[in-house]
N, C-alpha and C. Protein backbone atom coordinates (compact mmCIF):
# COMPACT_ATOMS: atom_id res chain seq x y z
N UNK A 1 -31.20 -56.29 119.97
CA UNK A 1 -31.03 -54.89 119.69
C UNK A 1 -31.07 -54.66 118.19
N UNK A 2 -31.94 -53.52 118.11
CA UNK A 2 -32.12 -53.30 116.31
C UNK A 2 -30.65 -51.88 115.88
N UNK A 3 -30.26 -52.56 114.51
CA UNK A 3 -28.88 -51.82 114.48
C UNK A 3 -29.54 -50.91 113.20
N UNK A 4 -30.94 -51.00 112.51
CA UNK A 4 -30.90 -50.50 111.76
C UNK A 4 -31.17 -51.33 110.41
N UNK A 5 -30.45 -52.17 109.91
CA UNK A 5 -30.64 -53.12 108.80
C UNK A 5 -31.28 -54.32 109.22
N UNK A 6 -31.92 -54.81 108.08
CA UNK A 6 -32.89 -55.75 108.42
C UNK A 6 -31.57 -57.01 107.61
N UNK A 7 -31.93 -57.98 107.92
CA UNK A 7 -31.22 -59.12 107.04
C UNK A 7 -31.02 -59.64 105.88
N UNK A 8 -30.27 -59.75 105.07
CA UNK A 8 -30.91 -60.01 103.76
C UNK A 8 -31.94 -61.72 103.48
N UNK A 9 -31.80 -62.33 104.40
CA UNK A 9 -32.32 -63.66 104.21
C UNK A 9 -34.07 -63.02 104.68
N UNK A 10 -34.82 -62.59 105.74
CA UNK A 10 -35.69 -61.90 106.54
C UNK A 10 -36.45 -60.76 104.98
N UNK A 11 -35.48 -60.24 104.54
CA UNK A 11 -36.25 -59.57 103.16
C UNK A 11 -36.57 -60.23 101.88
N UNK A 12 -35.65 -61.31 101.32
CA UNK A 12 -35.88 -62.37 101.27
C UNK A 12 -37.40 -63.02 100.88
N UNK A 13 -37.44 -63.56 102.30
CA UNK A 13 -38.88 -64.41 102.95
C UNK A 13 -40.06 -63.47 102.63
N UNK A 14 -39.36 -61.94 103.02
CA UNK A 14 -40.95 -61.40 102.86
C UNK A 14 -41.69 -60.89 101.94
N UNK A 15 -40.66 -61.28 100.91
CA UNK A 15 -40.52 -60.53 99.41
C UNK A 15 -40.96 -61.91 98.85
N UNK A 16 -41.07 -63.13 98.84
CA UNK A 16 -41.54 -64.25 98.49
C UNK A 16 -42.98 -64.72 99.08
N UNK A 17 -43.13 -64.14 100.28
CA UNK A 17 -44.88 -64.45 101.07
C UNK A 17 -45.43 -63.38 100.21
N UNK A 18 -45.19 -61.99 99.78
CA UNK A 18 -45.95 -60.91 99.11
C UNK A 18 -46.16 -61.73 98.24
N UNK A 19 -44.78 -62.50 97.04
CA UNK A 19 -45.29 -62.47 95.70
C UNK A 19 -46.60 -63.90 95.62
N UNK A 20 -46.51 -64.73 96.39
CA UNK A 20 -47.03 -65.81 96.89
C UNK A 20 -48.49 -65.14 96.95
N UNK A 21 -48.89 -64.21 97.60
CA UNK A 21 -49.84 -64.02 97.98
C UNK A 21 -50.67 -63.31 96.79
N UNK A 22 -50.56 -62.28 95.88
CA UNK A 22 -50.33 -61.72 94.97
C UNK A 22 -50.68 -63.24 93.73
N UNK A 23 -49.97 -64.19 93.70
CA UNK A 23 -50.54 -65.05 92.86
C UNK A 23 -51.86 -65.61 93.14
N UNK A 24 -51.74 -66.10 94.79
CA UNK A 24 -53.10 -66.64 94.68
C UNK A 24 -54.59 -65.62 94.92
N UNK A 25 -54.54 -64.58 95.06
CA UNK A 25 -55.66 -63.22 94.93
C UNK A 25 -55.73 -63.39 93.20
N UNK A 26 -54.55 -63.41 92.65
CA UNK A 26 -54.76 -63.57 91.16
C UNK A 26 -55.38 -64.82 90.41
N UNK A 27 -55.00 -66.01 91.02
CA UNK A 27 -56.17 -66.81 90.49
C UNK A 27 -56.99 -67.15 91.19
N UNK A 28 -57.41 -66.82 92.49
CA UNK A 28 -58.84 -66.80 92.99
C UNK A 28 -59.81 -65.70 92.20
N UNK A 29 -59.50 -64.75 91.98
CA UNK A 29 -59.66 -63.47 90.97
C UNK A 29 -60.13 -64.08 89.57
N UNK A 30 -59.53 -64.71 88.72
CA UNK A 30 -59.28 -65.43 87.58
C UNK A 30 -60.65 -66.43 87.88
N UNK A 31 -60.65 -67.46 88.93
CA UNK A 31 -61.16 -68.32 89.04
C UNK A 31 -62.70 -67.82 89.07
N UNK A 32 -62.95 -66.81 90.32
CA UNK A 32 -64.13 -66.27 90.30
C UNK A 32 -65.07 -65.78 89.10
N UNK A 33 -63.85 -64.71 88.20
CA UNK A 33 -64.25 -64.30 87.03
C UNK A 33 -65.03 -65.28 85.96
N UNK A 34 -64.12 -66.66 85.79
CA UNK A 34 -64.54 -67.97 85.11
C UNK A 34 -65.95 -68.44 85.51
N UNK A 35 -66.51 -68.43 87.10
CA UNK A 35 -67.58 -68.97 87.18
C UNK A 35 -68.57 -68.32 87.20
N UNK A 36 -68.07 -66.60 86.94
CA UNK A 36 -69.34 -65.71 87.18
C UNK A 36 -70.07 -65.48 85.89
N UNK A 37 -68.87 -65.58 84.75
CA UNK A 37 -69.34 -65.85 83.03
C UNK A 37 -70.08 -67.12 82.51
N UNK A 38 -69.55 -68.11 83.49
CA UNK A 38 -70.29 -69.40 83.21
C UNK A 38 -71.70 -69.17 83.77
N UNK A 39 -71.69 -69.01 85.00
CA UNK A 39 -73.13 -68.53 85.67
C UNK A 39 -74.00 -67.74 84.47
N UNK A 40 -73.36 -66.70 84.15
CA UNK A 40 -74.25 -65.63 83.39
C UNK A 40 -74.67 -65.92 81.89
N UNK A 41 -73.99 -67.24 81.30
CA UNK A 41 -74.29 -67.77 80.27
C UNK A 41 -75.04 -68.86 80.42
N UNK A 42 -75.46 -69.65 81.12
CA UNK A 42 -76.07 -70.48 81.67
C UNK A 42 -77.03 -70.26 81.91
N UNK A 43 -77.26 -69.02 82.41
CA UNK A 43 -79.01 -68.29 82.88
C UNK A 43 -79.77 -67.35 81.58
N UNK A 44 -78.85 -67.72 80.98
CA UNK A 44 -79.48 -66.99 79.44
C UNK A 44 -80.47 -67.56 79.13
N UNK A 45 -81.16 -67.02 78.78
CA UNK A 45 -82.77 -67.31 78.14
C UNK A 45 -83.06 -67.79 76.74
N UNK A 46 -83.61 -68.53 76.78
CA UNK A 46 -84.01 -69.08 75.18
C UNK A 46 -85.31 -68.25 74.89
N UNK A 47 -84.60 -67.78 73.51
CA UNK A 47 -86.49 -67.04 73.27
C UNK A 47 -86.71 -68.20 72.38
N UNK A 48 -88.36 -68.19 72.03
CA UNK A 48 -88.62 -68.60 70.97
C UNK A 48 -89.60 -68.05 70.33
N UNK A 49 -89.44 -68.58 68.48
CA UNK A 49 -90.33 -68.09 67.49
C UNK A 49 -91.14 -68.98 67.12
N UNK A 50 -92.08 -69.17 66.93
CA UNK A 50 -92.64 -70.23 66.15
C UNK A 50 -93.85 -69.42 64.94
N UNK A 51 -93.14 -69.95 63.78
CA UNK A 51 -94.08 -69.41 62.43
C UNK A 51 -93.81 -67.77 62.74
N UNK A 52 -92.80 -67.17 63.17
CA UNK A 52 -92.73 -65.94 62.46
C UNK A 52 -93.59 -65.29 63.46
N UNK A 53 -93.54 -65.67 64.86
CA UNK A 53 -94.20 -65.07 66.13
C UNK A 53 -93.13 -65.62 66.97
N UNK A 54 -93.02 -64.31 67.72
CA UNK A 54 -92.53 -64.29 69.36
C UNK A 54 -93.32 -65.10 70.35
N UNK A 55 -92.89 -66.23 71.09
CA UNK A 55 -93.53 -66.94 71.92
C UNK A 55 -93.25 -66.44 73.60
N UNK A 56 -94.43 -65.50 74.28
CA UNK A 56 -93.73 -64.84 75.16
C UNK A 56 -94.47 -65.86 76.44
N UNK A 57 -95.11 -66.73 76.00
CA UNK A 57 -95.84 -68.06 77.27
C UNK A 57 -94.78 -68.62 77.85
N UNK A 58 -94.71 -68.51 78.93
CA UNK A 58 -93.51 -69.33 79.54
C UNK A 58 -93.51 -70.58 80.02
N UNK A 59 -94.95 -71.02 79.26
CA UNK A 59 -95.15 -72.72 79.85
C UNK A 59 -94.78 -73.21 78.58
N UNK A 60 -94.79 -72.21 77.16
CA UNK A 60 -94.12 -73.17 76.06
C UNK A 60 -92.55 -72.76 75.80
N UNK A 61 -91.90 -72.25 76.75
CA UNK A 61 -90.39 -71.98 76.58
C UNK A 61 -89.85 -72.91 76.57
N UNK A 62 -88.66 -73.35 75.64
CA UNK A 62 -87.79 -74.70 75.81
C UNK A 62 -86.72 -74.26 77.17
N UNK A 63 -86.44 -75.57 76.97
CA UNK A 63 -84.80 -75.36 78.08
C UNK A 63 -83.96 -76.22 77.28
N UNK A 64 -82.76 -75.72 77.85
CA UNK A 64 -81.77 -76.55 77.63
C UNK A 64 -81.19 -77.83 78.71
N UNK A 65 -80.60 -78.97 78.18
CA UNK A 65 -80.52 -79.92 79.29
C UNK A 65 -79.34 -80.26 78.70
N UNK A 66 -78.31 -80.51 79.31
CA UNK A 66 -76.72 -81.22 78.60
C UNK A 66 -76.23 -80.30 77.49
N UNK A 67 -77.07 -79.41 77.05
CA UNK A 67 -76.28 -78.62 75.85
C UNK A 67 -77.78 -79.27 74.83
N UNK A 68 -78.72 -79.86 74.94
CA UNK A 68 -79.69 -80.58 74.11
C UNK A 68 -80.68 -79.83 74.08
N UNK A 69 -81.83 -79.14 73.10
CA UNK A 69 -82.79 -78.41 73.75
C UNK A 69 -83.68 -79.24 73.30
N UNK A 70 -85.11 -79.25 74.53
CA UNK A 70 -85.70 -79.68 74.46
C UNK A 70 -87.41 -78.62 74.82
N UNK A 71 -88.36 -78.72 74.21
CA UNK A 71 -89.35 -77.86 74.21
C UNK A 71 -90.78 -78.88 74.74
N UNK A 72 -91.59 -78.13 75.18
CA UNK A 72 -92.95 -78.47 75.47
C UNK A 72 -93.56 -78.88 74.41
N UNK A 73 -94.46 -80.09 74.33
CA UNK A 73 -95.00 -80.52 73.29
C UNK A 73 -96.30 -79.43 72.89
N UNK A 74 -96.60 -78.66 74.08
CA UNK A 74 -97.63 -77.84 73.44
C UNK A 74 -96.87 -76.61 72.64
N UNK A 75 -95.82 -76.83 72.31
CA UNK A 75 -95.41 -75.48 71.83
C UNK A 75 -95.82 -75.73 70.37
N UNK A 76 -95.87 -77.29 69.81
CA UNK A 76 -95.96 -77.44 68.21
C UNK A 76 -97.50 -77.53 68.13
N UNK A 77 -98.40 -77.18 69.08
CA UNK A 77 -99.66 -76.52 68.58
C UNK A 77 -100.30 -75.47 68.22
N UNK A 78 -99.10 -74.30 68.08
CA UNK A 78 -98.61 -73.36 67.88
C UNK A 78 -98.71 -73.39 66.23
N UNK A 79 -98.20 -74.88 65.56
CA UNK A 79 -97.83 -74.42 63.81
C UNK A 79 -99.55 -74.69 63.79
N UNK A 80 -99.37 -73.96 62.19
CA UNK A 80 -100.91 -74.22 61.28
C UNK A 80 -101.23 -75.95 61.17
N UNK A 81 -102.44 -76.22 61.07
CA UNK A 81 -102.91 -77.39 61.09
C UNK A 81 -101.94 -78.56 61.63
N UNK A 82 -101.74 -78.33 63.03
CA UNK A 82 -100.90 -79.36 64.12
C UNK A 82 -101.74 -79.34 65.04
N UNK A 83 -102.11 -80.71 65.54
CA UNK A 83 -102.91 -81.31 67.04
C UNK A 83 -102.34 -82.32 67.72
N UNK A 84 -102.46 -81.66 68.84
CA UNK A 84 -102.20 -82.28 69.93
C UNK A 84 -102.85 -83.53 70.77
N UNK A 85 -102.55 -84.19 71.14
CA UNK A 85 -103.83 -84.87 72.05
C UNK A 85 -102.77 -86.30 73.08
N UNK A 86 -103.75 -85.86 73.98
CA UNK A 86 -102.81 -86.47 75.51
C UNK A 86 -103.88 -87.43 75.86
N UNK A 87 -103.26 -89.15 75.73
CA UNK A 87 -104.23 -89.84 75.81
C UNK A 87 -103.89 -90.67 77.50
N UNK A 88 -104.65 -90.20 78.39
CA UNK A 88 -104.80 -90.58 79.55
C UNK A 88 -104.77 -91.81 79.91
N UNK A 89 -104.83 -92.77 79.48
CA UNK A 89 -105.07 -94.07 79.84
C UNK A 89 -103.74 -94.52 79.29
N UNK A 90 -103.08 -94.37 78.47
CA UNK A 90 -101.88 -94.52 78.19
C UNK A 90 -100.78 -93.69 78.61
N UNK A 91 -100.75 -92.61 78.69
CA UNK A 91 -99.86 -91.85 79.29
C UNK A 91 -99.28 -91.43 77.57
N UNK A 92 -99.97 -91.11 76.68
CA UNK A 92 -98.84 -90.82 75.94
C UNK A 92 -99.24 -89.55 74.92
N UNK A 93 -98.49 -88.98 74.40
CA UNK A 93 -98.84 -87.64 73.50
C UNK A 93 -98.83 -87.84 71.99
N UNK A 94 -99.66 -88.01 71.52
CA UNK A 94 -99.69 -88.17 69.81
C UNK A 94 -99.61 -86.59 69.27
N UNK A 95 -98.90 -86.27 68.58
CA UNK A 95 -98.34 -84.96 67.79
C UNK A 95 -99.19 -85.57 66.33
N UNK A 96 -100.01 -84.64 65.55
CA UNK A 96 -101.07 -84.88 63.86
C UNK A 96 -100.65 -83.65 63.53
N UNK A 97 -100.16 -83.75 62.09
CA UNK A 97 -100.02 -82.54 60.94
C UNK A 97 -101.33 -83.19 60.24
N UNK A 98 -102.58 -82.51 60.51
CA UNK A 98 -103.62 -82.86 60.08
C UNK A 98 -103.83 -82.84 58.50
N UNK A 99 -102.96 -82.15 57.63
CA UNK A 99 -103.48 -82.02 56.20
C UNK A 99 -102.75 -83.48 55.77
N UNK A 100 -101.26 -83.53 56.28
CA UNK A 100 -100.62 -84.80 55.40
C UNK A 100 -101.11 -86.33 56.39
N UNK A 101 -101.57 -86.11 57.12
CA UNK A 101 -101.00 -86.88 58.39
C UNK A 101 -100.30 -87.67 58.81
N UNK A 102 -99.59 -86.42 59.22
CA UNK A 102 -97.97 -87.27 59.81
C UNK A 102 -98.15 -87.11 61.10
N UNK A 103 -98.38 -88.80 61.78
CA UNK A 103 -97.83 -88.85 63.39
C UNK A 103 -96.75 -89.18 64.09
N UNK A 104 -96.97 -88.58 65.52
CA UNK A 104 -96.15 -88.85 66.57
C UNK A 104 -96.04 -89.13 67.58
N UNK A 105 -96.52 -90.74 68.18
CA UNK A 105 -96.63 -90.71 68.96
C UNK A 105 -95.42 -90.78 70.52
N UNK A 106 -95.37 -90.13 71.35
CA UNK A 106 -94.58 -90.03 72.54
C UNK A 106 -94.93 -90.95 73.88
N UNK A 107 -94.10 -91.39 75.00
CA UNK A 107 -94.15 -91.79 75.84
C UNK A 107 -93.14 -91.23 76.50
N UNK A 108 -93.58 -90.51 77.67
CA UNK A 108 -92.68 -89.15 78.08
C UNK A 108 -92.40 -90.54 79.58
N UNK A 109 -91.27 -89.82 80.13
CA UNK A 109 -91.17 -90.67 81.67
C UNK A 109 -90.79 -89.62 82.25
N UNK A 110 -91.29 -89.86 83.81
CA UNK A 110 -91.32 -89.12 84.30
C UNK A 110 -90.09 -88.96 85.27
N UNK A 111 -89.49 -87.84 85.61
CA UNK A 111 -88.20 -86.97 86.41
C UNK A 111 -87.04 -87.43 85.70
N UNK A 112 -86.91 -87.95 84.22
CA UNK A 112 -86.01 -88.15 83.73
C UNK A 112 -85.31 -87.24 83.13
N UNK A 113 -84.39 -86.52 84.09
CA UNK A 113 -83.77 -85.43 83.15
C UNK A 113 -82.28 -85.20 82.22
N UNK A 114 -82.59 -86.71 81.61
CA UNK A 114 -81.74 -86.60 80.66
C UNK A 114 -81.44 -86.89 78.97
N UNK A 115 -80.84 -86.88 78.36
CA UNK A 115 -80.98 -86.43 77.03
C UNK A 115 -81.11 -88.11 76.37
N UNK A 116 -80.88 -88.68 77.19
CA UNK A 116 -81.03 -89.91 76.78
C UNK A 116 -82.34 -90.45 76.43
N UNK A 117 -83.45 -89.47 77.21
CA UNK A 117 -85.07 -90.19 77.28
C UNK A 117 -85.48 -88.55 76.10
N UNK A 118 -86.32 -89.65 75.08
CA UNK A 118 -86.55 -88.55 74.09
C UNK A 118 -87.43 -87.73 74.44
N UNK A 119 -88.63 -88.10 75.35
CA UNK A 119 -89.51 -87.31 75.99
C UNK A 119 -89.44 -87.53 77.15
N UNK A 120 -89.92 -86.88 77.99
CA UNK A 120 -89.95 -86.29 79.85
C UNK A 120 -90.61 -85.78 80.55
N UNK A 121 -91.05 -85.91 81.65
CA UNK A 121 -92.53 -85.02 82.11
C UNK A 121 -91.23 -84.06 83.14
N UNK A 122 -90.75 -82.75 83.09
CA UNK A 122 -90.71 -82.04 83.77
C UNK A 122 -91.27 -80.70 84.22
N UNK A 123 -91.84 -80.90 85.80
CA UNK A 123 -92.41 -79.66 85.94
C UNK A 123 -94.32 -79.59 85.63
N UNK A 124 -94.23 -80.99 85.45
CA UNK A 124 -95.87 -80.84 85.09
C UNK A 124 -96.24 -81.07 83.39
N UNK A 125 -94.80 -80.88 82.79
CA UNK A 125 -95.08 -80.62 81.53
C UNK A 125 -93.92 -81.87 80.67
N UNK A 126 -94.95 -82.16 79.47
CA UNK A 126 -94.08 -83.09 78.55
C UNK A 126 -93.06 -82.19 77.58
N UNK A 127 -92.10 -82.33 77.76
CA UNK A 127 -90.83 -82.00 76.66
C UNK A 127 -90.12 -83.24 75.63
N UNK A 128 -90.09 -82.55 74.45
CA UNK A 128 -89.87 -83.54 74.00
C UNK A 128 -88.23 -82.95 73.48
N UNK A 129 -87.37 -83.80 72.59
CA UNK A 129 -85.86 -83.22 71.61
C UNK A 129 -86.66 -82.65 70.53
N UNK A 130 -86.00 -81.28 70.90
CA UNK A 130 -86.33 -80.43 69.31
C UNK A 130 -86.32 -81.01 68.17
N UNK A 131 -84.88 -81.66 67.58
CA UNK A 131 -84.48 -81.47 66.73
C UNK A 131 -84.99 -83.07 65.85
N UNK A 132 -85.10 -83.88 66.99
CA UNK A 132 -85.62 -84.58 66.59
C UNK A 132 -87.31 -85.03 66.24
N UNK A 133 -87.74 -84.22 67.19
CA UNK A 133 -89.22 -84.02 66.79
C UNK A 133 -89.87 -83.74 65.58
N UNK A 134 -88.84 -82.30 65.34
CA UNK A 134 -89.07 -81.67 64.16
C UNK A 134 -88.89 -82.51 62.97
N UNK A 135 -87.88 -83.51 62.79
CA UNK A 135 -87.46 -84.39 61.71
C UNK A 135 -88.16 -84.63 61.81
N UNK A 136 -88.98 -85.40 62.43
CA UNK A 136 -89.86 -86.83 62.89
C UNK A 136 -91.05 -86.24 62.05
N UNK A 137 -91.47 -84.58 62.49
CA UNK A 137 -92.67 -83.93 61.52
C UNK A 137 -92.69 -83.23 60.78
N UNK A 138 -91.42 -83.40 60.11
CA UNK A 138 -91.21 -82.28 58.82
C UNK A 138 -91.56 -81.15 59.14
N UNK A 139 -90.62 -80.30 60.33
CA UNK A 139 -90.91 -79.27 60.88
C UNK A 139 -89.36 -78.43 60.63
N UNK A 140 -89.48 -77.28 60.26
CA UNK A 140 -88.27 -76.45 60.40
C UNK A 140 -88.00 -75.99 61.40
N UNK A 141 -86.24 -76.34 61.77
CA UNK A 141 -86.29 -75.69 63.01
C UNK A 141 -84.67 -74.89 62.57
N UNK A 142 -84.39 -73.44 63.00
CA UNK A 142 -83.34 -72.80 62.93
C UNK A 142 -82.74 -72.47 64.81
N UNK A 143 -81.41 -71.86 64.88
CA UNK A 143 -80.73 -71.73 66.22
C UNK A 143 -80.16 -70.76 65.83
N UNK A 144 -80.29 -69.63 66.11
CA UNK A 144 -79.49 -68.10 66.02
C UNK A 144 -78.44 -68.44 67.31
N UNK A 145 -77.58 -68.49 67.27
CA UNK A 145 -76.89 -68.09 68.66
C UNK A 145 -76.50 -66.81 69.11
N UNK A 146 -76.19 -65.98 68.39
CA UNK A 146 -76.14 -64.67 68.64
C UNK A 146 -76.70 -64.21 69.52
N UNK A 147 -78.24 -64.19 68.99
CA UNK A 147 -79.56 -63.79 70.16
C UNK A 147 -80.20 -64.68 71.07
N UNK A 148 -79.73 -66.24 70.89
CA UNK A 148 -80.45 -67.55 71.77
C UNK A 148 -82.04 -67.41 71.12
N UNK A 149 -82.15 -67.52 70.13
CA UNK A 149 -83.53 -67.58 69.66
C UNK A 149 -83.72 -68.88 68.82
N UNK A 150 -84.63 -69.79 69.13
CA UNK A 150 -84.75 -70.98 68.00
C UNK A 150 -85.86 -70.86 67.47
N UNK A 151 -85.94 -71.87 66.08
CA UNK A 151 -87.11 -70.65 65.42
C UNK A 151 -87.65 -72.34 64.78
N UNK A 152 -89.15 -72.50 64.99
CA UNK A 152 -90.02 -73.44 65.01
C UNK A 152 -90.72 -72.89 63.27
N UNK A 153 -90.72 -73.91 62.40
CA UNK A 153 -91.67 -73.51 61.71
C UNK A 153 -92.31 -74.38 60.77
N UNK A 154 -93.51 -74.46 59.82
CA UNK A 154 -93.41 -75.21 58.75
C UNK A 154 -93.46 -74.30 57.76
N UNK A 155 -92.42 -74.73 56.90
CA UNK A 155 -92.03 -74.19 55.58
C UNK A 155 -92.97 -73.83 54.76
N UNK A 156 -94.19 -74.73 54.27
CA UNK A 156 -94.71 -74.45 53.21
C UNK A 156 -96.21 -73.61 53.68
N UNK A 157 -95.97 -72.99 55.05
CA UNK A 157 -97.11 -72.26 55.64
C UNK A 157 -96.36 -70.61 55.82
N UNK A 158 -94.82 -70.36 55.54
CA UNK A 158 -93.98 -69.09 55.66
C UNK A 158 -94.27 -68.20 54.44
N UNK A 159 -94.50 -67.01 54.70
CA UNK A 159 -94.87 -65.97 53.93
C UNK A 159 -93.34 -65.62 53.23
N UNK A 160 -93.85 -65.63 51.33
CA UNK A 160 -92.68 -65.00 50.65
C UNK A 160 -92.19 -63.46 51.14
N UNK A 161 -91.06 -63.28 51.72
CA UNK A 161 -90.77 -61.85 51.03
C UNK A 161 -90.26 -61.29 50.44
């Protein structure tokens, strides 16, 4: 028989399942939020410049791999007097700054997608490490993060302004 008052132990319990419940909506909430920012930073786009041009080809877009970026070797045929050439019988990519000549030659492997192999065939296509490439050819390379733009260039081919 109900007299009217509920128990104090019974209000209690149900006042502890609310707050219980209430925490975990709050960090499932929290949690979701965390992976939907990670998601949305992750799918960010790398633009790139090379020599003071927008590169809008999407077969020479870099990616990122581990936090490492790594770009298409055809993207550095892009600078002034740079050649390319893919020697078939070897499997390998020689990079020429034809005026000084400075080479580079590559041996990409293939489905290796990690930062450990300096070059890589993914997707059909050889990528090589930016940053090291660029050393390798006395190539300038800048990283805006602001805008995700990396900027490919050789120096002594950049217009004063």
């Amino acid at each position: 028989m109900f007299h009217g008052f509920i128990p104090f132990k019974v209000i209690r319990c149900v006042t502890k399942e609310k707050k219980m419940t209430k925490i975990r909506v709050t960090f499932l909430s929290i949690c979701t939020l965390f992976l939907l920012c990670s998601t949305v930073n992750a799918e960010r786009r790398i633009m790139l410049n090379v020599q003071n041009r927008v590169v809008e080809d999407a077969q020479l877009q870099p990616m990122m791999i581990d936090g490492t970026m790594f770009i298409p070797v055809r993207t550095f045929a892009l600078l002034p007097d740079t050649q390319i050439i893919w020697n078939e019988s070897s499997k390998t990519v020689t990079i020429t700054h034809i005026k000084t000549n400075n080479q580079l030659t590559v041996v990409p492997r293939k489905g290796a997608n990690t930062v450990n192999n300096y070059a890589q065939i993914i997707n059909g296509r050889v990528y090589v490490l930016l940053r090291d490439t660029a050393t390798k050819l006395h190539v300038g390379v800048d990283w805006n993060q602001r805008t995700g733009t990396v900027y490919v260039y050789r120096a002594e081919y950049m217009r004063k302004s």
